[in-house]
Protein backbone atom coordinates (compact mmCIF):
# COMPACT_ATOMS: atom_id res chain seq x y z
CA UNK A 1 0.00 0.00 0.00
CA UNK A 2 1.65 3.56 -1.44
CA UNK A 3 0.68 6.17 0.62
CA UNK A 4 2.19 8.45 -2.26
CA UNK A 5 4.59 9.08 -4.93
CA UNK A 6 7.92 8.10 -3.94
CA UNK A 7 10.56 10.84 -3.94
CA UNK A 8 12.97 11.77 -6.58
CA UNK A 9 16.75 12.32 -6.05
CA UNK A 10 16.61 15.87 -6.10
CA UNK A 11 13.87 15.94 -3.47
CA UNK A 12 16.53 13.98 -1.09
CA UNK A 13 19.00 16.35 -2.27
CA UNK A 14 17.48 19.30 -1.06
CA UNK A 15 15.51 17.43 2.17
CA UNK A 16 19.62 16.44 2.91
CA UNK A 17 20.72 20.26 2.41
CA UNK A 18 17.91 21.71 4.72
CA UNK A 19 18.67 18.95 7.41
CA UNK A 20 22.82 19.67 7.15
CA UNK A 21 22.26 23.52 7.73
CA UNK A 22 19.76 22.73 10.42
CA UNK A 23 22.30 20.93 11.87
CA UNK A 24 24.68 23.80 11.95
CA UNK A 25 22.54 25.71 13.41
CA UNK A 26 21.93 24.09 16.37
CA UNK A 27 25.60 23.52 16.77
CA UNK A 28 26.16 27.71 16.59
CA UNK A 29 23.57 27.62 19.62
CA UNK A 30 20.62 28.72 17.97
CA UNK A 31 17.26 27.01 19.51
CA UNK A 32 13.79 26.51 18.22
CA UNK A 33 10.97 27.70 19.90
CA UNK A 34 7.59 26.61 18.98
CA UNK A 35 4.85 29.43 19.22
CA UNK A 36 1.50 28.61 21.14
CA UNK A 37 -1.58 27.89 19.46
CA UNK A 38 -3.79 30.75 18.81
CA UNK A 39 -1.18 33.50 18.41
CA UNK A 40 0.94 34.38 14.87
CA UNK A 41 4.71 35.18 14.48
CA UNK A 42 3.80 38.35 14.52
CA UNK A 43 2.52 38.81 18.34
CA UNK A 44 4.89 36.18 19.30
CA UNK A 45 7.88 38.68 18.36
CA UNK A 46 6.36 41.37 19.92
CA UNK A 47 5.98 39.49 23.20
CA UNK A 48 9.22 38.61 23.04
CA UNK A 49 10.52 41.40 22.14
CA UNK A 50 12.44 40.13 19.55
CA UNK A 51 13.35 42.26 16.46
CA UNK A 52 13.24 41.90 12.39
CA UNK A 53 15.82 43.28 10.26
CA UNK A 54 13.58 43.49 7.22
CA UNK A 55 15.34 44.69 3.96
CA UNK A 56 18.69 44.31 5.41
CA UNK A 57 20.22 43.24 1.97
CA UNK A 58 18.09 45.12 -0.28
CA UNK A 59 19.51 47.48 -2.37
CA UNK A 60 17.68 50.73 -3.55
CA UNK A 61 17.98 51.64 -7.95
CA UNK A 62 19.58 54.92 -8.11
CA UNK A 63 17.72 57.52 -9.84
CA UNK A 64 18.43 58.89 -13.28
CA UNK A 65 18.77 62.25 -14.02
């Protein structure tokens, strides 16, 4: 009994990336936190008090004269 297609190689590939840099994150002491049920990211942060830096690598066109 299939509960599904099977996975293809790059699927693995990429499921293998994500788990590697998850790994190194952990090991730099970051932590996961999971957020309570009824509340978004967005009140989560703010009752935290915990900061976005959104836009930090965006760069702005320059105007033409």
């Amino acid at each position: 009994m299939s509960l599904g297609p099977s996975p293809t190689q790059e699927q693995l590939e990429k499921q293998e990336y994500l788990n590697m840099k998850m790994k190194e994150f952990l090991d730099k002491g970051g932590k996961i936190e999971k957020i309570p049920e009824g509340m978004t990211g967005e009140m989560y942060r703010e009752e935290k008090g915990i900061k976005l830096n959104k836009n930090k690598n965006k760069k702005r066109p320059h105007k033409v004269r």
